[in-house]
N, C-alpha and C. Protein backbone atom coordinates (compact mmCIF):
# COMPACT_ATOMS: atom_id res chain seq x y z
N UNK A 1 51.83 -65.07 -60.71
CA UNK A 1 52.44 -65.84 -59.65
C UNK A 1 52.44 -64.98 -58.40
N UNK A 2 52.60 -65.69 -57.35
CA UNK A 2 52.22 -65.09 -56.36
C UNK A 2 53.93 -64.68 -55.51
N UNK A 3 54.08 -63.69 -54.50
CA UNK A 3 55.18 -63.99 -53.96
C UNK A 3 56.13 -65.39 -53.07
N UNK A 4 54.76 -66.04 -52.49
CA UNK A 4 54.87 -67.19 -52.32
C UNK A 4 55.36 -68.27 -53.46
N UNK A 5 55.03 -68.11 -54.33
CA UNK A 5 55.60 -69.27 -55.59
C UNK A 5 56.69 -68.87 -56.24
N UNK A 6 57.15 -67.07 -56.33
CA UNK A 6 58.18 -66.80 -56.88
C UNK A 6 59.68 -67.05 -56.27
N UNK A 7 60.19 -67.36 -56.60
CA UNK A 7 61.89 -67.84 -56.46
C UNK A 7 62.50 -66.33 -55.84
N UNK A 8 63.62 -66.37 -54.75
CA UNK A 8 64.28 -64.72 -54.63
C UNK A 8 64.82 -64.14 -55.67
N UNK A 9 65.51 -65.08 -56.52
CA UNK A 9 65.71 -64.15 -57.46
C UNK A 9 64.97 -63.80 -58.69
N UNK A 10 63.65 -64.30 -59.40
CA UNK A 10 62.44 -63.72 -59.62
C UNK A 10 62.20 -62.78 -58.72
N UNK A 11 61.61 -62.40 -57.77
CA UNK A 11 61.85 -61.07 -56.77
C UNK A 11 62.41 -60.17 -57.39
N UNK A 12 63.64 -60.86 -57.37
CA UNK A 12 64.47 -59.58 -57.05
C UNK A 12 65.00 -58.85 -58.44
N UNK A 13 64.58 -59.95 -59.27
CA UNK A 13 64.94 -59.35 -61.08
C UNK A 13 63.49 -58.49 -61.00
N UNK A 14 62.37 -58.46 -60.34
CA UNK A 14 61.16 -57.64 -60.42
C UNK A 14 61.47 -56.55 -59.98
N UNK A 15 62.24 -56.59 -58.58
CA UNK A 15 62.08 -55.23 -58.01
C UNK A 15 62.95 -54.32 -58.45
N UNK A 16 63.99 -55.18 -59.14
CA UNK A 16 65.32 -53.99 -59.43
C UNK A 16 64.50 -53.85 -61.02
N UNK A 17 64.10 -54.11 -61.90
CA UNK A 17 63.62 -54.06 -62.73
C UNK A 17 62.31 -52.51 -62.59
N UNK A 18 61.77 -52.80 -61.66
CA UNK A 18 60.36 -52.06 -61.23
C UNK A 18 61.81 -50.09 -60.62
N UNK A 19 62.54 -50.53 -59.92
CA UNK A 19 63.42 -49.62 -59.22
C UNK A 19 64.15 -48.72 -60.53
N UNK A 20 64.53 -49.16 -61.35
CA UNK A 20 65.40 -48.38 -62.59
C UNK A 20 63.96 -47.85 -63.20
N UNK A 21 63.23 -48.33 -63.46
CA UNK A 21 62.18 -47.28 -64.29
C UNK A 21 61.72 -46.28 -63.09
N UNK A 22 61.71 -46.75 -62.25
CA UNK A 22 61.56 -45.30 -61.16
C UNK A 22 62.67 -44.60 -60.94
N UNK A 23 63.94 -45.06 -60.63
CA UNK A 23 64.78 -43.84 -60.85
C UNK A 23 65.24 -42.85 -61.85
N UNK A 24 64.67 -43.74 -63.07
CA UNK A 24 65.32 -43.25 -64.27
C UNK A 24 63.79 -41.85 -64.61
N UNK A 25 62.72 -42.42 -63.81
CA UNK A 25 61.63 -40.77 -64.11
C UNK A 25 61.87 -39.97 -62.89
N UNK A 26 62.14 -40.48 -61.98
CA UNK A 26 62.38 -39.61 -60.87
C UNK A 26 63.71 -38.97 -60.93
N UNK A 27 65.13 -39.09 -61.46
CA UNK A 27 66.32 -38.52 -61.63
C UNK A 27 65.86 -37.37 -62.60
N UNK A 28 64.92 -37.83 -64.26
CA UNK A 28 64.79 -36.95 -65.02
C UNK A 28 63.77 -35.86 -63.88
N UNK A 29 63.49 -36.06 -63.46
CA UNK A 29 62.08 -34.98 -62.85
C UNK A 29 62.98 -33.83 -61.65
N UNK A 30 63.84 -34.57 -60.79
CA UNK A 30 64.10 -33.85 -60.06
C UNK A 30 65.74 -33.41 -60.64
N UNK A 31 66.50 -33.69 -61.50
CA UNK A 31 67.79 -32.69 -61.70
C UNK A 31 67.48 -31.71 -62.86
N UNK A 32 66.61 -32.71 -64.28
CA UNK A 32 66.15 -31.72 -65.44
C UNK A 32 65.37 -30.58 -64.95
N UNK A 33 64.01 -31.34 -64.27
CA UNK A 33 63.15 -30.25 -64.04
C UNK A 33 62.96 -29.36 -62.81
N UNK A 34 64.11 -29.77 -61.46
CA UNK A 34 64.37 -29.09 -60.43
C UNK A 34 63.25 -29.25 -59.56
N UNK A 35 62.65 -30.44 -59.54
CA UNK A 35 61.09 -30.50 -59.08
C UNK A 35 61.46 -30.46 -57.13
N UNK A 36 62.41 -30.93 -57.12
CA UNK A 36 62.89 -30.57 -55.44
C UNK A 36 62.85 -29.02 -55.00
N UNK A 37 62.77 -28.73 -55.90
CA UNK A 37 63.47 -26.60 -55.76
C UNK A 37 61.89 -26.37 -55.82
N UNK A 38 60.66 -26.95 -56.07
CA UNK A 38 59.58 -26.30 -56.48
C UNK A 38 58.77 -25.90 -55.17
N UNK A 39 58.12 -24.67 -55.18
CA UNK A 39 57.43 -23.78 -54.43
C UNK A 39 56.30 -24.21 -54.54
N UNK A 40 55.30 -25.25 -55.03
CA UNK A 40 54.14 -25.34 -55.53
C UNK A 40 53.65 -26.48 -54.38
N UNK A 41 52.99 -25.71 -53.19
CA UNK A 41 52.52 -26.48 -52.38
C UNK A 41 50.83 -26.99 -51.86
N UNK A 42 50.30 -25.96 -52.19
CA UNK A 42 49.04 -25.75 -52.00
C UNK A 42 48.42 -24.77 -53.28
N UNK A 43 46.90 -24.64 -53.06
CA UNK A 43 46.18 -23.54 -54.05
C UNK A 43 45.56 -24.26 -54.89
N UNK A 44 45.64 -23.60 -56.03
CA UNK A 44 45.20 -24.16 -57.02
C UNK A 44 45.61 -25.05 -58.32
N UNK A 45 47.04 -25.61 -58.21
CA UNK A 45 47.71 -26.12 -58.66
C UNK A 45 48.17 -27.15 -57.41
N UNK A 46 47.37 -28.42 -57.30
CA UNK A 46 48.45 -29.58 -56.30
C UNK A 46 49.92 -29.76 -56.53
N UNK A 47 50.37 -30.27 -55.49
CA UNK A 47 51.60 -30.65 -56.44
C UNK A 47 51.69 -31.83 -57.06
N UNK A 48 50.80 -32.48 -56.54
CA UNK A 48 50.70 -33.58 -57.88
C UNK A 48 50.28 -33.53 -59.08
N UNK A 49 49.76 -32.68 -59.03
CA UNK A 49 49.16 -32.25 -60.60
C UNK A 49 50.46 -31.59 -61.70
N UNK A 50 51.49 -31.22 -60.82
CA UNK A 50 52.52 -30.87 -61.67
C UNK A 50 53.20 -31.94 -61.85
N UNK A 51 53.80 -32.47 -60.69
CA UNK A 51 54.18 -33.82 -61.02
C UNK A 51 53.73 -34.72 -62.11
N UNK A 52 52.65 -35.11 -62.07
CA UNK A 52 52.07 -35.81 -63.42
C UNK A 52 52.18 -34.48 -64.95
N UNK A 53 52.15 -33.56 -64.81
CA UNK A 53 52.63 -32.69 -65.82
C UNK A 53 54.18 -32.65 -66.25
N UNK A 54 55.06 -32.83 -65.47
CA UNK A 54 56.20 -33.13 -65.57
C UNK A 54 56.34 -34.43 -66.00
N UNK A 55 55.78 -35.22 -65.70
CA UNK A 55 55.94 -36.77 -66.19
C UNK A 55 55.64 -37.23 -68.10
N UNK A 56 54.16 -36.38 -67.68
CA UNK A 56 54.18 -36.35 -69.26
C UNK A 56 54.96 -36.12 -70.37
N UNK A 57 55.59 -34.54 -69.79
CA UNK A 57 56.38 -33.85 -70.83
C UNK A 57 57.82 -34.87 -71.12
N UNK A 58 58.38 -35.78 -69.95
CA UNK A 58 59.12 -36.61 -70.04
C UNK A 58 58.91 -38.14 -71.18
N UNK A 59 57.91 -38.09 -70.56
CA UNK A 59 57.34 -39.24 -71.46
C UNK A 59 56.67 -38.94 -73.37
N UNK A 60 56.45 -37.91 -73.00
CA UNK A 60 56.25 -37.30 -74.57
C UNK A 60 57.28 -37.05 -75.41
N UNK A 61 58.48 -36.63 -74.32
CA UNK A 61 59.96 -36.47 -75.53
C UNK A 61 60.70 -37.45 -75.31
N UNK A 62 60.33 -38.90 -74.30
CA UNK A 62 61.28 -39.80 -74.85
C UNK A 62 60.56 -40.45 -75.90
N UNK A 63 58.78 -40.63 -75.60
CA UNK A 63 57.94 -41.38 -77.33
C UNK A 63 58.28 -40.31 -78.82
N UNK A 64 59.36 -39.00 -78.63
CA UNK A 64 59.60 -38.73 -79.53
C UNK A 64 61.07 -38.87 -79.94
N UNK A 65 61.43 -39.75 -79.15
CA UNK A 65 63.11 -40.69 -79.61
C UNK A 65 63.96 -40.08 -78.99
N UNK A 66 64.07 -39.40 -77.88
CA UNK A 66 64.86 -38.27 -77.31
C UNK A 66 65.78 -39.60 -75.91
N UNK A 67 66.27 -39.68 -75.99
CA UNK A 67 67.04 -40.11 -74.82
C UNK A 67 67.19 -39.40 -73.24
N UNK A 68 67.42 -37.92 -73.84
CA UNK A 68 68.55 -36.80 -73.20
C UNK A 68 66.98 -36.11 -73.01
N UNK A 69 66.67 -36.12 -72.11
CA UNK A 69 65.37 -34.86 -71.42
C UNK A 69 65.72 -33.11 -71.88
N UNK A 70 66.94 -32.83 -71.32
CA UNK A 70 67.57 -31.48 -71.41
C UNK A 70 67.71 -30.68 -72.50
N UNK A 71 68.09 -31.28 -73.56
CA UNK A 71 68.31 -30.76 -74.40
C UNK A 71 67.03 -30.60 -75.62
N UNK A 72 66.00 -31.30 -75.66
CA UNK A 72 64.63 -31.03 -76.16
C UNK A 72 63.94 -29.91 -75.16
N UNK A 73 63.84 -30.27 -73.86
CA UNK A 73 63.17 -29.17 -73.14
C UNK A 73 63.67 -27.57 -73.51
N UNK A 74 65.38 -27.34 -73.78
CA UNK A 74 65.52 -26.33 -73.70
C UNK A 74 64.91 -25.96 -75.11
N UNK A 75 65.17 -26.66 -76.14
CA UNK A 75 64.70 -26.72 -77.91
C UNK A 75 63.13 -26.06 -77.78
N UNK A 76 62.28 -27.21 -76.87
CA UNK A 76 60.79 -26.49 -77.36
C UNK A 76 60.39 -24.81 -76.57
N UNK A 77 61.18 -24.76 -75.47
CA UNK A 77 60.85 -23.52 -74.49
C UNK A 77 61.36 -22.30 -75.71
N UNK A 78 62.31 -22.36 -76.60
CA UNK A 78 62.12 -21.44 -77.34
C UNK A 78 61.03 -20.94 -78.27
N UNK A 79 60.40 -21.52 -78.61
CA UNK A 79 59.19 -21.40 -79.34
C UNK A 79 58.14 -21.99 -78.99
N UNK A 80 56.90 -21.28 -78.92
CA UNK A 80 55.52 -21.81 -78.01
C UNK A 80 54.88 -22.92 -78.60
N UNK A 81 54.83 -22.94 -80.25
CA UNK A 81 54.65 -23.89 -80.82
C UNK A 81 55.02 -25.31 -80.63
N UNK A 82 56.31 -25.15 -80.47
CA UNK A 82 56.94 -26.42 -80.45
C UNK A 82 55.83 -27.59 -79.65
N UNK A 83 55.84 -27.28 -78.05
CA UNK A 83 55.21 -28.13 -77.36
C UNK A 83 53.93 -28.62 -77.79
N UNK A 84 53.26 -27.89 -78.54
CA UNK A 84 51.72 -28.08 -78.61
C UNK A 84 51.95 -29.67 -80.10
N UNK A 85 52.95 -28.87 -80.98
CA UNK A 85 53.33 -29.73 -82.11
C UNK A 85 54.15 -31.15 -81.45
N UNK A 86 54.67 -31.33 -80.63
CA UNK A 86 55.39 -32.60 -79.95
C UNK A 86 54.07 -33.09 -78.95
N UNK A 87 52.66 -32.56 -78.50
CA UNK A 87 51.71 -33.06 -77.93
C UNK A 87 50.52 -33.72 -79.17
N UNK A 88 50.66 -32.99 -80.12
CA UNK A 88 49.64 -33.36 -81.10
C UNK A 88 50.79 -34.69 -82.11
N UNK A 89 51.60 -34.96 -81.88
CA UNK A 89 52.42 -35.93 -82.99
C UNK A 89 52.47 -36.90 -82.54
N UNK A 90 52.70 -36.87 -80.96
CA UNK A 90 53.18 -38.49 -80.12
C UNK A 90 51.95 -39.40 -80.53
């Protein structure tokens, strides 16, 4: 349907709908992972390229039932394994 045929509040159940899945990766990205604090501007690392690296790792530990970002991130940073084993399972 087009915006023209949709009703305002069709709209507006889209956009607030479309708005919570963006705040809810963008809150995890910038308080879990401090992505506002990041130094990574230029070179050889974009910063989008971390960005989408950060996204993943989000999206990999909620497809592993995790709710809570924080408390898996701190879990796999102890052991190197971990991450590679939560990339090869999802």
């Amino acid at each position: 349907m087009t915006a023209h045929e949709a009703s305002p509040d069709q709209i507006a159940t889209l956009v607030k709908g479309h708005c919570s899945i963006e705040n809810r990766l963008h809150l995890a990205r910038d308080v879990t992972l401090d992505e506002d604090s990041s130094q990574i501007r230029t070179g050889n690392v974009p910063p989008r390229v971390m960005a989408t690296l950060r996204s993943s790792a989000i999206s990999r530990i909620r497809l592993a039932g995790h709710a809570n970002t924080a408390q898996p991130l701190r879990h796999h940073a102890r052991d190197a394994t971990r991450p590679i084993t939560l990339l090869l399972t999802c």
